[in-house]
Protein backbone atom coordinates (compact mmCIF):
# COMPACT_ATOMS: atom_id res chain seq x y z
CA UNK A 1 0.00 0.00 0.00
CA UNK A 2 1.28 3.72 -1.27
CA UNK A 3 -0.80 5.66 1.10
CA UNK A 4 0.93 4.92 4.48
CA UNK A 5 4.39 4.62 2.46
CA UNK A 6 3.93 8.17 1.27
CA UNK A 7 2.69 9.10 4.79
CA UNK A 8 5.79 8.15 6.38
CA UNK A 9 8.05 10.13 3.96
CA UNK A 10 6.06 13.00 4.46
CA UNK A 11 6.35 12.29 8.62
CA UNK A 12 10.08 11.86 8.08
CA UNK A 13 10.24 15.65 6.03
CA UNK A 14 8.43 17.10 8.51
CA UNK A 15 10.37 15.65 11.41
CA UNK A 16 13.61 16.35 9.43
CA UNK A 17 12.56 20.37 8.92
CA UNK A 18 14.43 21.30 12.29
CA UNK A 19 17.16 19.35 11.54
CA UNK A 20 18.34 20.27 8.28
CA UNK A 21 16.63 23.93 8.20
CA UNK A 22 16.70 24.61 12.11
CA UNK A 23 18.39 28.31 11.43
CA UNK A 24 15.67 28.70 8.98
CA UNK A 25 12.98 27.66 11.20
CA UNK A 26 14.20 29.97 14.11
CA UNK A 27 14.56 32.89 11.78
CA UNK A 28 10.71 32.31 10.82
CA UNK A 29 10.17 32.25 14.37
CA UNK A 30 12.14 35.53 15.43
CA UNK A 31 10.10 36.97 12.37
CA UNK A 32 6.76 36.43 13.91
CA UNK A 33 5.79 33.61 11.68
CA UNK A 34 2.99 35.76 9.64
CA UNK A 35 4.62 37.07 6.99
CA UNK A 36 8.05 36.33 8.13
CA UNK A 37 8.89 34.59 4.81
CA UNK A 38 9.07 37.36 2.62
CA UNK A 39 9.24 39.91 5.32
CA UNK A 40 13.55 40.77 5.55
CA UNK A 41 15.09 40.29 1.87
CA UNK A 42 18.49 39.78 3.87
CA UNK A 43 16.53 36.38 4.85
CA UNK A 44 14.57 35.59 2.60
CA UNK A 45 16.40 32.53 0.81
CA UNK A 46 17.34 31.19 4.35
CA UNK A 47 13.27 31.35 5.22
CA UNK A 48 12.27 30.28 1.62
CA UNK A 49 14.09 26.83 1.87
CA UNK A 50 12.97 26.17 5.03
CA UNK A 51 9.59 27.07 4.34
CA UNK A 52 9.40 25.10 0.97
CA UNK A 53 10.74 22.06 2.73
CA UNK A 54 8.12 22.14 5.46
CA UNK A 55 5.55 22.98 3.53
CA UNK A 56 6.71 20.03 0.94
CA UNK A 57 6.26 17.57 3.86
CA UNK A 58 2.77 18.90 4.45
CA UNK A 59 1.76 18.62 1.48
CA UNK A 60 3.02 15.01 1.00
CA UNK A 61 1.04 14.35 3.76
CA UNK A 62 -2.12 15.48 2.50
CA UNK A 63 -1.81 13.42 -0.82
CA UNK A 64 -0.47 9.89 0.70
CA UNK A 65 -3.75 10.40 3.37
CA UNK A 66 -5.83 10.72 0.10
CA UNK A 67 -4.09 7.53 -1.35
CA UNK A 68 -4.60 5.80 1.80
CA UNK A 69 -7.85 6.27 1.83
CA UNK A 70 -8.33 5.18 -1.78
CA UNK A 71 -6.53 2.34 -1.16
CA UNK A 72 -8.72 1.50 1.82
CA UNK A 73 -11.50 2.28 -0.09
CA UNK A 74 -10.88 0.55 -3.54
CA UNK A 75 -8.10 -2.12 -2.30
CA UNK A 76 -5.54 -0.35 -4.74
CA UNK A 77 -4.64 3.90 -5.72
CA UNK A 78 -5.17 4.43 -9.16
CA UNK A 79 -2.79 4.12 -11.85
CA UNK A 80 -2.44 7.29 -12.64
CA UNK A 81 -0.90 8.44 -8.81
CA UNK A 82 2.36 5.84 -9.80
CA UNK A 83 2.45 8.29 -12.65
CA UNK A 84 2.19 11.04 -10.96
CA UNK A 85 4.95 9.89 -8.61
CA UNK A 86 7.28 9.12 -11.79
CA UNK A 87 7.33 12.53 -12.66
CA UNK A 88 7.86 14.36 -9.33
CA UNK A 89 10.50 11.97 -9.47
CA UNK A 90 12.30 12.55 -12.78
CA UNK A 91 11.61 16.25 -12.22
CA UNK A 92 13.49 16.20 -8.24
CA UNK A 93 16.46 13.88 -9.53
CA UNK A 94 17.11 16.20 -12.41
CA UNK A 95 17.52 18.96 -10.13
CA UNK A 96 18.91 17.07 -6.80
CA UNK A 97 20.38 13.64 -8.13
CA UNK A 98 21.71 12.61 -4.68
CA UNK A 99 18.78 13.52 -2.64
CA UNK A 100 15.66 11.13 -1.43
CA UNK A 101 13.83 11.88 -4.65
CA UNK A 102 14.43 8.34 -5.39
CA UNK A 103 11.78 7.27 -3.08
CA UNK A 104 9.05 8.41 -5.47
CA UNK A 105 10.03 5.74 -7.64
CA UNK A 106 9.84 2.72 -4.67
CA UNK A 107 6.11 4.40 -4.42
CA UNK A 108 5.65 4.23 -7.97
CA UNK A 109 6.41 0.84 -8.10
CA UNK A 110 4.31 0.06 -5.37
CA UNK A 111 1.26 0.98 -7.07
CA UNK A 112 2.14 -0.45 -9.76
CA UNK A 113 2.61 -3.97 -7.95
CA UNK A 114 -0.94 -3.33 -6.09
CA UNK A 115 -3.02 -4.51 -9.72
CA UNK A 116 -2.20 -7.62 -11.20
CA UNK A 117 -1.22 -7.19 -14.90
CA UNK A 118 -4.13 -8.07 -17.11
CA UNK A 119 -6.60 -8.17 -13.51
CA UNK A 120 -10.10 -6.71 -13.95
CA UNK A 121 -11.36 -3.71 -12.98
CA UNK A 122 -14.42 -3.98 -10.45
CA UNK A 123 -17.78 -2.24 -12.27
CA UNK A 124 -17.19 1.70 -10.55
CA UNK A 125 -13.47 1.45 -9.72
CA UNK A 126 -11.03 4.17 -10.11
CA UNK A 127 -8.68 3.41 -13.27
């Protein structure tokens, strides 16, 4: 199952944020959070990063709960999401070849494992 797989990458981002952006993160902090992004250009690529990476994580979270619950609900995501995940993956290792954008592909495959080949589609499945 995708769902929880993408769920735990997304858990691991957000955990991570601190870590690897924790000057970021305080500097968003000092800067009163609304607004702070944009707020000092002297900061502003410091906060940016940060902010993209959290916000990344967040957002990976909201589509592997959606896939989770299409998997729960159907027994398998749709073909299309592996898809999807191929090309946030080509697109992220272009740009950062040594980076964990490899893991799209592992969740690509996994969908791609959850239907048979040549298995039948249930009358009012997703594709």
């Amino acid at each position: 199952m995708v769902g929880p797989v993408l769920l735990a990458i997304a858990g691991l981002h957000i955990l991570a944020a601190p870590l690897f952006y924790g000057e970021a993160m305080t500097s968003i902090i000092d800067g009163g959070v609304f607004g702070a992004v944009e707020a000092d250009p002297a900061v502003i690529d410091l906060r940016s990063a940060g902010f993209w990476y959290l916000a990344a994580g967040i957002i990976l979270a909201f589509v592997g709960a959606n896939v989770a619950w299409i998997e729960r609900r159907w027994g398998q995501a749709p073909s299309h999401v592996g898809w999807m995940l191929v090309v946030v993956g080509c697109f992220g290792t272009a740009l950062m070849p040594v980076s964990p954008f490899w893991l799209f592909f592992v969740a690509a495959a996994l969908v791609a494992r959850s239907r048979p080949p040549g298995s039948p589609r249930r009358a009012g499945a997703l594709p």
